[in-house]
Structures are given as C-alpha cells and as structure tokens.
Protein backbone atom coordinates (compact mmCIF):
# COMPACT_ATOMS: atom_id res chain seq x y z
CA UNK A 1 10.61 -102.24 -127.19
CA UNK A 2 10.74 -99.50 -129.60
CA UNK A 3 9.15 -99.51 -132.63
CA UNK A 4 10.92 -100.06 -135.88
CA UNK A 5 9.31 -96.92 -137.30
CA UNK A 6 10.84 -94.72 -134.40
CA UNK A 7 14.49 -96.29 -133.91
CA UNK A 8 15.21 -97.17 -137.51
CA UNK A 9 15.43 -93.20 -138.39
CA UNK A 10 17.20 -92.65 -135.38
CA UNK A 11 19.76 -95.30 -136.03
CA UNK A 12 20.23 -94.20 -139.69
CA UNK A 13 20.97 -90.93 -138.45
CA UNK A 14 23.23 -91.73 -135.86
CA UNK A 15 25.23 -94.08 -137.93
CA UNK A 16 25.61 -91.78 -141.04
CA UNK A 17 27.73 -88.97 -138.61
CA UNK A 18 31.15 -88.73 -138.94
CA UNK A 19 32.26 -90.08 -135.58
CA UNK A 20 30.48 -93.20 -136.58
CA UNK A 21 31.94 -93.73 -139.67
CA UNK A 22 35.41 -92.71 -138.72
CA UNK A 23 35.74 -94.47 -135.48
CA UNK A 24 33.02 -97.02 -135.72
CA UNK A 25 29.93 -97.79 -133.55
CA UNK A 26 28.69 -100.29 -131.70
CA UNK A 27 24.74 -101.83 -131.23
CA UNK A 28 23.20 -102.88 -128.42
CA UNK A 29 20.07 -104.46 -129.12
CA UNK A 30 19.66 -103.45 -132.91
CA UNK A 31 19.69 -105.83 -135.85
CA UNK A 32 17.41 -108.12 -134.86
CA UNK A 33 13.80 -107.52 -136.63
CA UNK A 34 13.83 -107.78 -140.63
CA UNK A 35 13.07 -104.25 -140.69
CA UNK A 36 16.64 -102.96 -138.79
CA UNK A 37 18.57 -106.06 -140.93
CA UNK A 38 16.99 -104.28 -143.70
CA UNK A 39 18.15 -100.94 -142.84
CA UNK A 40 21.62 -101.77 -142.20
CA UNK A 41 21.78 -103.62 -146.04
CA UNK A 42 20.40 -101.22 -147.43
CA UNK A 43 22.92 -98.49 -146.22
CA UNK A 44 25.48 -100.97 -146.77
CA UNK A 45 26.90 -101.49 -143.28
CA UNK A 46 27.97 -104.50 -142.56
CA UNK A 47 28.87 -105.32 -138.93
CA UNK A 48 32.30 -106.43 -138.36
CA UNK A 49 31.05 -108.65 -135.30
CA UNK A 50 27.67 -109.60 -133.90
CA UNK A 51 27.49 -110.93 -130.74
CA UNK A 52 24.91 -113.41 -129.82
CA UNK A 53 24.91 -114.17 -126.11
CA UNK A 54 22.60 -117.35 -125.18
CA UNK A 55 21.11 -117.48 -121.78
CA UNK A 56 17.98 -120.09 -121.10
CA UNK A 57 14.16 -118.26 -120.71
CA UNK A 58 14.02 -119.28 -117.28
CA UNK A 59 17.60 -117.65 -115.97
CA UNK A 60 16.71 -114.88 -118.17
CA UNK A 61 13.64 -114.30 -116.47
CA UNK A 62 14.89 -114.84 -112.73
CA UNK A 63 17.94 -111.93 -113.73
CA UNK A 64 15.64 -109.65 -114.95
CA UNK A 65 12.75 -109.88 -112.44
CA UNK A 66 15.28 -108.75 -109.62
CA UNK A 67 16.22 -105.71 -111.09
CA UNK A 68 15.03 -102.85 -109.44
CA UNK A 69 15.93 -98.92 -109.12
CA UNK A 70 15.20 -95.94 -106.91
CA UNK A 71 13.04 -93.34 -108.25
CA UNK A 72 14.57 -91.03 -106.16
CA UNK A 73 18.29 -90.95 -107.07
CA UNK A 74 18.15 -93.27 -110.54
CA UNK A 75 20.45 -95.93 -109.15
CA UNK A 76 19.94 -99.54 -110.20
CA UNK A 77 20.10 -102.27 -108.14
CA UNK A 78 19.83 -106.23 -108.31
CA UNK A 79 17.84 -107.82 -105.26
CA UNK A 80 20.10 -111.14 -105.93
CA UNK A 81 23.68 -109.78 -106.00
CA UNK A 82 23.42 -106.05 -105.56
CA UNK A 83 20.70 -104.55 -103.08
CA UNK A 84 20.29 -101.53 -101.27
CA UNK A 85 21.89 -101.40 -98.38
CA UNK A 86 19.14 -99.27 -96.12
CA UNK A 87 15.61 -99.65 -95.19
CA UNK A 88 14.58 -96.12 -96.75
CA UNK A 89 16.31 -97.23 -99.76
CA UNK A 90 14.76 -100.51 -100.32
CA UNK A 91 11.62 -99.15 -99.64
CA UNK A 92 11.43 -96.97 -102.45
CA UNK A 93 12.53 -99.57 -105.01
CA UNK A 94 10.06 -100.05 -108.09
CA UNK A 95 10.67 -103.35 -110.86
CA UNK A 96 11.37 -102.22 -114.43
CA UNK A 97 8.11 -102.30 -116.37
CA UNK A 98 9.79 -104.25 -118.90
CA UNK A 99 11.42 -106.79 -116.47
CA UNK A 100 7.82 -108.11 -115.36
CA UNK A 101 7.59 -111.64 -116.43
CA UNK A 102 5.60 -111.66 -119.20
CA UNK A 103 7.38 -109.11 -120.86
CA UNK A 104 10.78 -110.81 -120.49
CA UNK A 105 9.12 -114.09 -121.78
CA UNK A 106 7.35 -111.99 -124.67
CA UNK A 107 10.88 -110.75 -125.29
CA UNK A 108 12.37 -114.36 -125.44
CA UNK A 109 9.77 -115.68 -127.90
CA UNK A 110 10.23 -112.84 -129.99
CA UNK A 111 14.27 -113.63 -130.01
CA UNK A 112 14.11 -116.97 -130.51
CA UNK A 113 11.51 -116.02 -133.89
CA UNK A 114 14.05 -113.45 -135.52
CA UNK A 115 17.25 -115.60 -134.22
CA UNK A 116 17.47 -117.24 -137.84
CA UNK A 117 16.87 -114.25 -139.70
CA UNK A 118 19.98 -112.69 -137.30
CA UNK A 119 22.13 -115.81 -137.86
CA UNK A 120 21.68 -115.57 -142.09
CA UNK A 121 22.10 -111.63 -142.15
CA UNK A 122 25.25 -111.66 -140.31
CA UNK A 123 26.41 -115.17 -140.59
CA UNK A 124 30.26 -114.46 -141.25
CA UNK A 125 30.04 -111.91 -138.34
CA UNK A 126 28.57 -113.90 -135.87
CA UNK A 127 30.57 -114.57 -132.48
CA UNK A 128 28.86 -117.26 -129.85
CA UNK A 129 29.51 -116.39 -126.51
C-alpha cells in the first residue's frame, strides 16, 4: 500500500483538474483510511457511488496467490483460470510481492478495521455487490 502522505497529494491533485471535475472520476482503492475520507470532505467531494465488493479472506487469498506475471513482456497471468501457455513462459513467472499471503491477509484485516468508517462516510452512496 501507499502511504497516505504520498497518494493523498496525488489524489487532490488529480481530482482538482478540469477533466475530473467536468466529466467525473472514478477510485479504485481510495477512500478507505480516515485520512483519504478526510481528504475527500474536506474538498467537498462527495462520491456519487461507492462500491463495496465482499469476498471471504480465504477466496481472497487463494485469487490473489495465483496471480503471476512475466518480467519479460509485463503480461499478467492467473495460474487457476489464465496461465501461460509455454514452458519458457511459465518459467519466467514471478508472484506479486503484494499477493504473498500474509500481505493479502494483512490487507483483509486492515479492510475489515476501516469498513465502518467507509460504511458512515459514504453511507447514502454505498452499493453492495
């Protein structure tokens, strides 16, 4: 993850251009610490719709621990439903830092902490899925 400190300015930036505020933006992954609900207040955006997308730990962490890409041309893959289809290919693959276990469960813990803070900030945005 990115640190508040860093992707907070970046954000504020971003979201003050004209593009943004003419045709609208949309967040992936932003919104959910105090400090980015607090940045978004305090510039007075107010999402139109948040999505919150449940998916169990476990699931989360079997998805993610399959992901894979190749150094040498960037693609990603997905062991389960989309793998390399060569031998060269397959041996080159490398997991996402991120997508190690712990780090995915880290992740989870750290959603499911901020998830009530999300759910009050944006309550008449929210959309279950």
């Amino acid at each position: 993850m990115i640190p508040d400190s860093i992707i907070n300015p970046l954000i504020e930036k971003r979201l003050k251009q004209t593009d943004c505020q003419v045709s609208g933006w949309v967040l992936d992954d932003f919104g959910y610490t105090k400090p980015q609900i607090k940045l978004l207040a305090a510039m007075r955006i107010k999402p139109s719709q948040v999505f919150i997308c449940e998916q169990n730990e476990d699931e989360s962490v079997r998805r993610l621990s399959n992901r894979r890409i190749d150094p040498q041309t960037g693609t990603e893959y997905n062991l389960e439903v989309n793998p390399p289809s060569d031998e060269p290919t397959s041996n080159r693959m490398i997991e996402f830092v991120e997508d190690a276990e712990g780090t995915v469960r880290k992740r989870y813990d750290l959603w499911r902490a901020q998830k009530s803070d999300i759910e009050e900030a944006f309550r008449t945005s929210i959309k279950e899925l």
